[in-house]
Protein backbone atom coordinates (compact mmCIF):
# COMPACT_ATOMS: atom_id res chain seq x y z
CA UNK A 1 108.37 99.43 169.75
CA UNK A 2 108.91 101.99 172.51
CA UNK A 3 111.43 104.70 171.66
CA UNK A 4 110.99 106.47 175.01
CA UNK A 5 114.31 106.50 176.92
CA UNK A 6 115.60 105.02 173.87
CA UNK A 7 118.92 105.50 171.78
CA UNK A 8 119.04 106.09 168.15
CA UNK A 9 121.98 106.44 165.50
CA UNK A 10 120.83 108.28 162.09
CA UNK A 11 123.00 108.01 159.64
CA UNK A 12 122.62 110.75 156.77
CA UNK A 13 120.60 112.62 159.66
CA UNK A 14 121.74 115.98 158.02
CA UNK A 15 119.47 115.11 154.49
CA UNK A 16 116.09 116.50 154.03
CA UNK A 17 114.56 112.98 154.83
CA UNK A 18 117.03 112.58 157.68
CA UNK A 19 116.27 115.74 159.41
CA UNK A 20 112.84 114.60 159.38
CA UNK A 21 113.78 111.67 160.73
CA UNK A 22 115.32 113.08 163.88
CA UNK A 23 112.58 115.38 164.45
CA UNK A 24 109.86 112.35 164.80
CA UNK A 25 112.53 110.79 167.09
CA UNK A 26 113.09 113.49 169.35
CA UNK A 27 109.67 113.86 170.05
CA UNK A 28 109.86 110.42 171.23
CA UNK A 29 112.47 111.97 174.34
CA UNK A 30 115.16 109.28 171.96
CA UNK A 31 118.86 110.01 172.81
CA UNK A 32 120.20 110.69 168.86
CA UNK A 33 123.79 110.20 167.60
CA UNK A 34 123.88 111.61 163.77
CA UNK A 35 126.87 110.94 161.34
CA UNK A 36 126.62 112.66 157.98
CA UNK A 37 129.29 113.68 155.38
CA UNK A 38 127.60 116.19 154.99
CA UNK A 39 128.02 115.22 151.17
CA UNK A 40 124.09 115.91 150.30
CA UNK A 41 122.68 116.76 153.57
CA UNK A 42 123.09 120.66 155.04
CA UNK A 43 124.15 121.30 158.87
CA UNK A 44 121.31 123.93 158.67
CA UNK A 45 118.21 121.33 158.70
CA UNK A 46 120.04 120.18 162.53
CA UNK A 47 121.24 122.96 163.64
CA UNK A 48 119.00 123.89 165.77
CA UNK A 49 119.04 120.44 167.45
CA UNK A 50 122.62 120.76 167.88
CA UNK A 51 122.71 124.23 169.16
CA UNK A 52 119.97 122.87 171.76
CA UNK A 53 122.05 120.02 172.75
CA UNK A 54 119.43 117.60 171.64
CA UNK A 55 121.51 115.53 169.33
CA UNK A 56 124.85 114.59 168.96
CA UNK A 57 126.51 115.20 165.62
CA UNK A 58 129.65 113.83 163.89
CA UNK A 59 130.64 114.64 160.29
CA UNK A 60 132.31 111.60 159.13
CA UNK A 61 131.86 108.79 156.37
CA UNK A 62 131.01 105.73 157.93
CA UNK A 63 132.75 103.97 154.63
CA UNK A 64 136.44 105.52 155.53
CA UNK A 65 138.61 102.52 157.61
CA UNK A 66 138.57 102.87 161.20
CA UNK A 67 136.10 105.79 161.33
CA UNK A 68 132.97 103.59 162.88
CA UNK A 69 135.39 102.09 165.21
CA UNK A 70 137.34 105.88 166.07
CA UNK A 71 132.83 106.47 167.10
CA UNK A 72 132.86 103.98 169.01
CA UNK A 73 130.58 101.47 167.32
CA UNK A 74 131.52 97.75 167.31
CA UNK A 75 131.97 96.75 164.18
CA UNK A 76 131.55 92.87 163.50
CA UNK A 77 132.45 92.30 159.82
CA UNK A 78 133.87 94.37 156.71
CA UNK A 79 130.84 95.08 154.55
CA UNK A 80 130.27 92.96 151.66
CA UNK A 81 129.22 95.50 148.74
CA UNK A 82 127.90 93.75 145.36
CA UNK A 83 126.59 90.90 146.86
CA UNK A 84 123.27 90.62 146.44
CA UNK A 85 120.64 90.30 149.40
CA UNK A 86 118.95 87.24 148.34
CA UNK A 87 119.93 84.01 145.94
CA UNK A 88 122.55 81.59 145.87
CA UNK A 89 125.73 83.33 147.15
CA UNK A 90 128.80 82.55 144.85
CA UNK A 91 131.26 79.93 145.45
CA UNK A 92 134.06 82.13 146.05
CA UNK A 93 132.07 83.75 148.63
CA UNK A 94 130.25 81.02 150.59
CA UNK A 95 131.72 80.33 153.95
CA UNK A 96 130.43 78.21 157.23
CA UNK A 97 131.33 81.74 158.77
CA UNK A 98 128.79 83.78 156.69
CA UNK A 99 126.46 85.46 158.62
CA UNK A 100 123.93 85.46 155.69
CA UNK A 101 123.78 81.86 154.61
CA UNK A 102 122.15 81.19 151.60
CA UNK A 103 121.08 77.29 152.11
């Protein structure tokens, strides 16, 4: 994959791994948006990005209603937490609409 010119959203990109992760990108000339909560991860490992102007930063939680959509990211479906990422999906759940179908 070629990241040059690219765009990137990092999510957590404040977190000791995250910060890490932006670095590698930005050497790659990628065009970074970063959300955090700042819940675990510290302004201070991005800072310097930010200060720079090589990365765009938002605190928010992507999990609070209309917060994705208030960034301006499309967002296709609610999230489906529990469900499990492979197997039979339960009846109560399984839907010609599901965009992970399970037969």
């Amino acid at each position: 994959m070629v990241w040059e010119s690219g765009r990137a959203l990092v999510t957590g990109g404040a977190s000791f791994i995250g910060s890490h992760l932006v670095d590698e990108l930005l050497e790659r000339t990628t065009q970074i948006r970063i959300v955090d909560d700042l819940s675990s991860g510290k302004l201070e490992n991005i800072q310097d990005h930010i200060d720079a102007g090589s990365v765009e930063f938002h605190k928010a939680d992507l999990l609070t209603p209309g917060v994705a959509e208030d960034l301006g990211f499309l967002v296709v479906s609610p999230p489906r937490f529990g469900r499990p990422l492979a197997g039979p999906s339960p009846p109560a759940l399984a839907s010609s609409r599901d965009p992970f179908p399970t037969s």
